[in-house]
Structures are given as structure tokens and as C-alpha cells.
N, C-alpha and C. Protein backbone atom coordinates (compact mmCIF):
# COMPACT_ATOMS: atom_id res chain seq x y z
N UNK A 1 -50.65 -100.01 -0.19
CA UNK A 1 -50.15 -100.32 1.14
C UNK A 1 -50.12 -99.05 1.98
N UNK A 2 -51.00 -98.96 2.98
CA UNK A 2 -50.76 -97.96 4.24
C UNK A 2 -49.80 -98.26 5.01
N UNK A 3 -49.12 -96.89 5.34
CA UNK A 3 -47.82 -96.73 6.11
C UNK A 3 -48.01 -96.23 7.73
N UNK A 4 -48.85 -96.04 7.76
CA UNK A 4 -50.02 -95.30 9.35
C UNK A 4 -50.39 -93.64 9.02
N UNK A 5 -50.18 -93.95 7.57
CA UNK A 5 -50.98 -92.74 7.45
C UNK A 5 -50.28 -91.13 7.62
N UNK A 6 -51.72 -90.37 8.76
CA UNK A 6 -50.72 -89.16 9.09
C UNK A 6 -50.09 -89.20 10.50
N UNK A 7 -50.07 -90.11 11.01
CA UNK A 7 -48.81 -90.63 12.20
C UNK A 7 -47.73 -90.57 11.60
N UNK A 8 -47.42 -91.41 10.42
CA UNK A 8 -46.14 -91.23 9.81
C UNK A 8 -45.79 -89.89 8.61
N UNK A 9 -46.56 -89.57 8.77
CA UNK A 9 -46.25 -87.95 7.96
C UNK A 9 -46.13 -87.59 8.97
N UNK A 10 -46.68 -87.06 10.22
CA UNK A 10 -46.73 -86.06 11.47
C UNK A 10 -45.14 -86.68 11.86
N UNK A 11 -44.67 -87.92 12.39
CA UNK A 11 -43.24 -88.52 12.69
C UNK A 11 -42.52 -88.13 11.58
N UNK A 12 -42.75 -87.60 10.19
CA UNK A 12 -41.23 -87.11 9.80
C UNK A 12 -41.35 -86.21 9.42
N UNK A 13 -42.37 -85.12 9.66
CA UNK A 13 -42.56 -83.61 9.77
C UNK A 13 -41.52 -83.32 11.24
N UNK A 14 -41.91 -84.36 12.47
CA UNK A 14 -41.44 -83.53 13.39
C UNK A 14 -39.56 -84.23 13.52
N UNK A 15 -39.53 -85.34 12.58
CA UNK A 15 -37.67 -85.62 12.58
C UNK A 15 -37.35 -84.61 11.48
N UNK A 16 -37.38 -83.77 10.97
CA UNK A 16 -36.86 -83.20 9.95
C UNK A 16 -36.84 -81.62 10.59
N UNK A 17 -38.25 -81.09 11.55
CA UNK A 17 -37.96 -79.85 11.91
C UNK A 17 -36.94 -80.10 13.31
N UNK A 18 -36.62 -81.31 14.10
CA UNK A 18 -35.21 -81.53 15.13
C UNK A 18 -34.22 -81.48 14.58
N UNK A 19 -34.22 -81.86 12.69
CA UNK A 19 -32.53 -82.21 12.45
C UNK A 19 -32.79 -80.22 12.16
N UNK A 20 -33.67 -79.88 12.00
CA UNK A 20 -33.67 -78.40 11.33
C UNK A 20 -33.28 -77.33 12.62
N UNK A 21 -33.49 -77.75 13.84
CA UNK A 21 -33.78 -76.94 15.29
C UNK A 21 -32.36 -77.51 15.20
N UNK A 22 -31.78 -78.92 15.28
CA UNK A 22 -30.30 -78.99 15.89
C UNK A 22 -29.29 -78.25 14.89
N UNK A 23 -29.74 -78.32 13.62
CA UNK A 23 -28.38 -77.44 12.96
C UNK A 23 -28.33 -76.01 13.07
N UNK A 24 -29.45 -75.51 13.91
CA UNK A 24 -29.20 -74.01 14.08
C UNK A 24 -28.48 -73.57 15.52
N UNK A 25 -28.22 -75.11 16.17
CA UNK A 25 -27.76 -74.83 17.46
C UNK A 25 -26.17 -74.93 17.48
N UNK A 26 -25.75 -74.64 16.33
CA UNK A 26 -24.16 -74.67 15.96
C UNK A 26 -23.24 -73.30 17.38
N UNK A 27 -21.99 -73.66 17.58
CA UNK A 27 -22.08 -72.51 18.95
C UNK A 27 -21.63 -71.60 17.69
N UNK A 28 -22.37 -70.32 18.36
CA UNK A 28 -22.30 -69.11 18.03
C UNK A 28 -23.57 -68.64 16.92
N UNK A 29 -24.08 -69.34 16.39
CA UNK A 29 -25.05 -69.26 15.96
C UNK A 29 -26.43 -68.52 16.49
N UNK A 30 -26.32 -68.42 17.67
CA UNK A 30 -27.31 -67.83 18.44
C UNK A 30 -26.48 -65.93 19.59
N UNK A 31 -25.20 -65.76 19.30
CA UNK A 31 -24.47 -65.18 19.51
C UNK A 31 -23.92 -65.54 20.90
N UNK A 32 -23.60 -67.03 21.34
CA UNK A 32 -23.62 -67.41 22.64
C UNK A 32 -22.52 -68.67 22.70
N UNK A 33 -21.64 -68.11 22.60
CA UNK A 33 -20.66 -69.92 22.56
C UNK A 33 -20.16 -70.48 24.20
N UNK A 34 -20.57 -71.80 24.21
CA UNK A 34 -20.23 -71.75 25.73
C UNK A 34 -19.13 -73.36 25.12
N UNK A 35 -18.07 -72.82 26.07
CA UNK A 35 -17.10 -74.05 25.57
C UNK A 35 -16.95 -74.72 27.24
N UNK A 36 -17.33 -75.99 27.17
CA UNK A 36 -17.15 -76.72 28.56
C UNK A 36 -15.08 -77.06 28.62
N UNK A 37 -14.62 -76.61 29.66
CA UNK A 37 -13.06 -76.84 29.69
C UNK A 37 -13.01 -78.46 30.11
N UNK A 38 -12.21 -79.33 29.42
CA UNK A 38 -12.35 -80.25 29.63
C UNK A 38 -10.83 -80.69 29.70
N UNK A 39 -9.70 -80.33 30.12
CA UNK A 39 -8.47 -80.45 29.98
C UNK A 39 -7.68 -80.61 31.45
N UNK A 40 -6.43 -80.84 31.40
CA UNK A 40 -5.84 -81.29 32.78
C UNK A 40 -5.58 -79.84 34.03
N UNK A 41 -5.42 -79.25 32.88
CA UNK A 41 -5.62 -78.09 34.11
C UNK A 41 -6.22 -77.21 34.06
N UNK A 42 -6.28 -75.97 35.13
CA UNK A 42 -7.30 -75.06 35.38
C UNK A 42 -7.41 -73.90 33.84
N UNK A 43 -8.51 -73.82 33.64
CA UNK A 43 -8.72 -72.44 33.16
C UNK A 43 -8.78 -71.69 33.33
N UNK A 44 -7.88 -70.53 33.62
CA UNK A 44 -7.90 -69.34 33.82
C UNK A 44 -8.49 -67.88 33.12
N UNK A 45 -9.13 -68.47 32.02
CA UNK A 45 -9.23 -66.99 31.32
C UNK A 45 -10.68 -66.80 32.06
N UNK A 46 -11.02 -65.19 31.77
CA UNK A 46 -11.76 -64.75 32.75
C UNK A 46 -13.22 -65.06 31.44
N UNK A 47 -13.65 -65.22 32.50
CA UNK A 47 -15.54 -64.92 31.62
C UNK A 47 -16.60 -64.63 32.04
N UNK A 48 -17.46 -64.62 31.00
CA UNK A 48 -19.15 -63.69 31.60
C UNK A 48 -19.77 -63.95 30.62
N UNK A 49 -20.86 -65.59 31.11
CA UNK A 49 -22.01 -66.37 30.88
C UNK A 49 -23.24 -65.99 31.41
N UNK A 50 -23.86 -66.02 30.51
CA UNK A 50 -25.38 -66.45 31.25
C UNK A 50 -25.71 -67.85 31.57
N UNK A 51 -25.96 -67.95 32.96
CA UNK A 51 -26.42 -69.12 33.26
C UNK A 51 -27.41 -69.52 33.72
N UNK A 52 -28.22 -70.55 33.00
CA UNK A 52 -29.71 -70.78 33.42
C UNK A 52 -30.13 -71.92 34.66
N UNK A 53 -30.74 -71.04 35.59
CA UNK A 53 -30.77 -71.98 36.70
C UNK A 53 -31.94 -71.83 37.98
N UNK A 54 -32.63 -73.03 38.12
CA UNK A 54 -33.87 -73.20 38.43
C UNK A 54 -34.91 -72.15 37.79
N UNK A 55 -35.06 -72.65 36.30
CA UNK A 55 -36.07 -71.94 35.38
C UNK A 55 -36.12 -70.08 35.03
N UNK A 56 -34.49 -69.66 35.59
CA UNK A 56 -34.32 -67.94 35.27
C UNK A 56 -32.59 -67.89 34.91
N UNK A 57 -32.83 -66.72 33.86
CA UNK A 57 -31.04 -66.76 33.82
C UNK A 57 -30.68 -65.91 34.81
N UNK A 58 -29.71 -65.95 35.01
CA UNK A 58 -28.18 -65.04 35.77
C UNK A 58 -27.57 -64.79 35.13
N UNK A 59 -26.39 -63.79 35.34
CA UNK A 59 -24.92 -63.29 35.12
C UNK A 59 -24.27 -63.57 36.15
N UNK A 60 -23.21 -64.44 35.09
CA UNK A 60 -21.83 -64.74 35.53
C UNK A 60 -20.49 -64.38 34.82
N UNK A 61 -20.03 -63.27 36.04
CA UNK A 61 -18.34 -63.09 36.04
C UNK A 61 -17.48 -63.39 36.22
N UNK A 62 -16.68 -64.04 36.05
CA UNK A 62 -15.25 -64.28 37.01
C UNK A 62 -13.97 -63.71 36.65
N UNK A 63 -12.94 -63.53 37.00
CA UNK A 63 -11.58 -63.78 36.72
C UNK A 63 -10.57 -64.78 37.57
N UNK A 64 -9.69 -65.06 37.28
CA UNK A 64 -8.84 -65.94 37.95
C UNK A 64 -7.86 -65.06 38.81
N UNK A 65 -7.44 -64.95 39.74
CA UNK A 65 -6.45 -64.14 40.46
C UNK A 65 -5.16 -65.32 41.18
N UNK A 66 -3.68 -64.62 40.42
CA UNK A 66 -2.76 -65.29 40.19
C UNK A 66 -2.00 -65.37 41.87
N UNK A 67 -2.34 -64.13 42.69
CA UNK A 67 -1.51 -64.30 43.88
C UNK A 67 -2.81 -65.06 44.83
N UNK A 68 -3.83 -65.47 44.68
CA UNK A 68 -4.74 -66.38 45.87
C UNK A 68 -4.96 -67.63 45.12
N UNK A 69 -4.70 -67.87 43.79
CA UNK A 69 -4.36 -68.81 42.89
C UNK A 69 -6.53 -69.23 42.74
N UNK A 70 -6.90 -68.05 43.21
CA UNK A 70 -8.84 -68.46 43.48
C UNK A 70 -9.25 -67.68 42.12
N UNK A 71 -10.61 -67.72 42.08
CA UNK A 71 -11.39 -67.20 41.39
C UNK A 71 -12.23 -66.01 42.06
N UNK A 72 -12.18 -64.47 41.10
CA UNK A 72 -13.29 -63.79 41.86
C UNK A 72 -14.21 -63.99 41.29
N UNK A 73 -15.42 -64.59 41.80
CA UNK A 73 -17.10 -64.60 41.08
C UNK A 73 -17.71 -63.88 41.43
N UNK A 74 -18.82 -63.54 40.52
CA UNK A 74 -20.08 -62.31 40.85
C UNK A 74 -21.20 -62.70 39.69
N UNK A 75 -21.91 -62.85 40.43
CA UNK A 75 -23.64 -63.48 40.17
C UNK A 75 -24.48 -62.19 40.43
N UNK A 76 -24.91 -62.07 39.10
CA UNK A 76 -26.14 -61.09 39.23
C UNK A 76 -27.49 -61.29 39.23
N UNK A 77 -28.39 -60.73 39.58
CA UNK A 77 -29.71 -61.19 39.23
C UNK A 77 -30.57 -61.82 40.40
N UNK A 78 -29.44 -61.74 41.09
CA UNK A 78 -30.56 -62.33 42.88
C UNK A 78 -30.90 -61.70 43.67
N UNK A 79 -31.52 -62.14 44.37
CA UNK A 79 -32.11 -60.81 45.46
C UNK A 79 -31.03 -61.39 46.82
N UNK A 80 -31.17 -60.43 47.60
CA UNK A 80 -30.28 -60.85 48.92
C UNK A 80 -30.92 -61.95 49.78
N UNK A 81 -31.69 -62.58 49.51
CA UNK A 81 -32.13 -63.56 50.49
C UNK A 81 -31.37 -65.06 49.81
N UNK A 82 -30.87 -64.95 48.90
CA UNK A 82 -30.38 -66.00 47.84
C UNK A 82 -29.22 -66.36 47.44
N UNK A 83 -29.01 -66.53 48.96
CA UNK A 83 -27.30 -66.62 48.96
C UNK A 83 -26.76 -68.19 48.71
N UNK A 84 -27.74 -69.20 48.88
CA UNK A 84 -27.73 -70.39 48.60
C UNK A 84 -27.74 -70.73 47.67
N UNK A 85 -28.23 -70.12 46.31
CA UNK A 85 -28.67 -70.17 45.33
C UNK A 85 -27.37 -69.78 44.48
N UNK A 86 -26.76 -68.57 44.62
CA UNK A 86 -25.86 -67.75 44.26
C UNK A 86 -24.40 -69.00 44.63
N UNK A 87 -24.66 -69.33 45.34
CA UNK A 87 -23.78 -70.26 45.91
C UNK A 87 -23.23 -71.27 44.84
N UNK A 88 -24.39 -72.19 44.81
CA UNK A 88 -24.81 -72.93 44.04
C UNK A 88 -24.32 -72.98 42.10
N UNK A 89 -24.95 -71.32 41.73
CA UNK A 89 -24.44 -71.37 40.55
C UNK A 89 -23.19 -71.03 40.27
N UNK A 90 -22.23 -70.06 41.57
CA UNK A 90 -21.13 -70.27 41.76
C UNK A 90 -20.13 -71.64 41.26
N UNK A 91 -20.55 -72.10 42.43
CA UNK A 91 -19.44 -73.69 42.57
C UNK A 91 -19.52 -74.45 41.09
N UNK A 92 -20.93 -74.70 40.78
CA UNK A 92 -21.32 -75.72 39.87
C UNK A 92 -20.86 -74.85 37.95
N UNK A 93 -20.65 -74.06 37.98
CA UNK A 93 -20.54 -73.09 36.80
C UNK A 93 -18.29 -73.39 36.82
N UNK A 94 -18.16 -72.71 37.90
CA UNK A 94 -16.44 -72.95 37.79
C UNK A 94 -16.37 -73.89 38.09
N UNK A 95 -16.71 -75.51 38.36
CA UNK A 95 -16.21 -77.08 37.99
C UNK A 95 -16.63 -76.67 36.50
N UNK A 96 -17.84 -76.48 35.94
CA UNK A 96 -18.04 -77.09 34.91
C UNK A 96 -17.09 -76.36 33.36
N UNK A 97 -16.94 -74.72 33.73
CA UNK A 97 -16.00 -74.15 32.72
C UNK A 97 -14.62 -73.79 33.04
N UNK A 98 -14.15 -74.39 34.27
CA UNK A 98 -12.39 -73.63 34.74
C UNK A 98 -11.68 -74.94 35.22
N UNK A 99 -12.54 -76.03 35.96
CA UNK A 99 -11.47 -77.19 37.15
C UNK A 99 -11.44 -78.35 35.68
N UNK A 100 -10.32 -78.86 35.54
CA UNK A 100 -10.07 -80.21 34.33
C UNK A 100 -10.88 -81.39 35.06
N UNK A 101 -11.40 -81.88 34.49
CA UNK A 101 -11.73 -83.34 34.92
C UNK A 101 -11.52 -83.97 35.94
N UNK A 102 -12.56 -84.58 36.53
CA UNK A 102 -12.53 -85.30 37.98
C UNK A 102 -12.67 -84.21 39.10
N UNK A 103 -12.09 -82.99 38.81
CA UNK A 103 -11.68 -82.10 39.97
C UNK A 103 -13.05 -81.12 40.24
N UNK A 104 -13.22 -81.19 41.59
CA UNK A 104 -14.37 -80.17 42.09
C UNK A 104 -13.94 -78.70 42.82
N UNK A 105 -15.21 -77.93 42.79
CA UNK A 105 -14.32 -76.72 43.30
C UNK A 105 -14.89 -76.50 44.73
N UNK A 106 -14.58 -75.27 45.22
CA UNK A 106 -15.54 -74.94 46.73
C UNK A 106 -15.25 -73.70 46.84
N UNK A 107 -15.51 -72.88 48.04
CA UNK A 107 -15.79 -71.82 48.14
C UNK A 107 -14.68 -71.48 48.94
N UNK A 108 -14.22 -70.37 48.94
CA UNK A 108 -13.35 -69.49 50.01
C UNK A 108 -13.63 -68.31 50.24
N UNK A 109 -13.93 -68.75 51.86
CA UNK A 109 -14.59 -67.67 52.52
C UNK A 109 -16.18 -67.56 52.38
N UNK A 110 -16.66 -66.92 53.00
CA UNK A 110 -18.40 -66.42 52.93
C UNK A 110 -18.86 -65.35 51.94
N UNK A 111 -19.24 -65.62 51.02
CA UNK A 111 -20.03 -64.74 49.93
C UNK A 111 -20.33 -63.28 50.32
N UNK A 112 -20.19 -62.50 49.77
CA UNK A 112 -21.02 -61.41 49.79
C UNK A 112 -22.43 -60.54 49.00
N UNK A 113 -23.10 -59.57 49.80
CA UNK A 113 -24.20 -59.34 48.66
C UNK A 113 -23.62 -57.76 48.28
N UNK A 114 -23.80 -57.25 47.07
CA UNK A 114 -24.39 -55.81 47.62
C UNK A 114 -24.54 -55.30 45.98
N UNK A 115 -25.68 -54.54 45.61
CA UNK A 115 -25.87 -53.51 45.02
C UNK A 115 -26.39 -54.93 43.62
N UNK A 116 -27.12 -55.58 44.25
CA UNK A 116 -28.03 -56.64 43.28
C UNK A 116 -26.57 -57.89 42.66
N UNK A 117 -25.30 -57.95 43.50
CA UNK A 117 -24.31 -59.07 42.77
C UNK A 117 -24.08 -59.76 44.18
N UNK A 118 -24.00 -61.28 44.09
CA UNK A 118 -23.52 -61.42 44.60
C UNK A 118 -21.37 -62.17 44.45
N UNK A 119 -21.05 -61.63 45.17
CA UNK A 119 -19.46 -61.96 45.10
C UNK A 119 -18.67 -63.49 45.64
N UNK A 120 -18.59 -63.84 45.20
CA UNK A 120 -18.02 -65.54 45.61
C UNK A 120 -16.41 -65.40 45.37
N UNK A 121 -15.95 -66.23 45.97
CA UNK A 121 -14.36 -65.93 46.12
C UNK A 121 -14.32 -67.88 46.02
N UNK A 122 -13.94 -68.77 45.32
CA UNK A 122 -13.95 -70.05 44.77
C UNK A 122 -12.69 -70.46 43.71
N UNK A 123 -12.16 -72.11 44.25
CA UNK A 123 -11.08 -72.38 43.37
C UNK A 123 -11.28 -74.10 42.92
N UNK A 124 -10.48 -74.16 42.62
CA UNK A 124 -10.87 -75.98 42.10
C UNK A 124 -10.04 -76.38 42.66
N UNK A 125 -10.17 -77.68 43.13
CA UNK A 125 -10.12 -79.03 44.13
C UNK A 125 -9.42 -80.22 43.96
């Protein structure tokens, strides 16, 4: 009895090297743990991700600052024409690792560039 042959050898050559690719994607395994905050309130601890976005990584900084109750951000890796962009991985990076559920963030105040970072001043919503 044929089984399809090497279709079905080639189909569990390539399910066996995914279960082999997903168990190496354990966090930290690659020296990179990214924990999504998923809880009722804000996260405050400070961090610095790489974040991959429209096909290049960035650096991302933040800390939380207790008397504007905001976030300071700083995005590296853009050029000054890319303030939209910077924007972008701003907002969408602190919803996804600092604001709890449901809650969105935005910006405070107008960004700055200088010396290849850009600076975002952002809180959750």
C-alpha cells in the first residue's frame, strides 16, 4: 500500500523540523525574553527591546516617570525624516508591553530627534 510516497515523507520531514524550530523558541532561549503585560494595571518597570518593524529592527527605551505619571521613550535607529514611523513604534510597543488590557496609549507632546534617537514622551489611556 502507497502512502503518497515522498509527499508524505517530505510532510513529516517538514512537521518534525516546526515541532524542532518551535521548541527552540522557548523565551530566553535565543537571549531575548519579551513578556507581553497583560494585567489590570500599568507597567511600570523600565525596558529596552528590540523591536521589529516594517522589515528592520529598532531600539527601544523607556522608563516610567512617577511625577508626569508618562513614559520617557527613545527609539533608535531612524533617520530624522521618520518621525511617523518612530511614532508609530512608540505608541504601539507601550500598549502592547506597559497599558493592561483594553487600554490604549498616545502621545504627549511632539517627539523629538537628535543625535540618531528619537524621544517620545507617551502614557496609557
Amino acid at each position: 500500500m502507497r502512502l503518497g510516497g515522498h509527499k508524505l515523507l517530505m510532510k513529516l520531514i517538514c512537521l518534525m523540523l516546526s515541532a524542532t524550530l518551535l521548541a527552540g523558541c522557548k523565551a530566553g532561549s535565543n537571549g531575548i525574553t519579551i513578556n507581553q503585560h497583560s494585567g489590570g494595571e500599568v507597567q511600570t518597570t523600565s525596558r529596552s527591546e528590540p523591536v521589529f518593524y516594517n522589515g528592520k529592527t529598532y531600539q527601544l527605551d523607556y522608563t516610567y516617570t512617577k511625577s508626569s505619571k508618562a513614559f520617557d521613550m527613545r527609539v533608535s535607529g531612524m533617520g530624522p525624516k521618520q518621525q511617523k514611523e518612530a511614532e508609530a513604534v512608540a505608541i504601539s510597543s507601550l500598549r502592547h508591553f506597559a497599558c493592561p488590557d483594553g487600554q490604549s496609549s498616545q502621545m504627549i507632546g511632539a517627539p523629538s530627534y537628535a543625535d540618531g534617537v528619537w524621544s517620545v514622551q507617551a502614557k496609557c489611556i
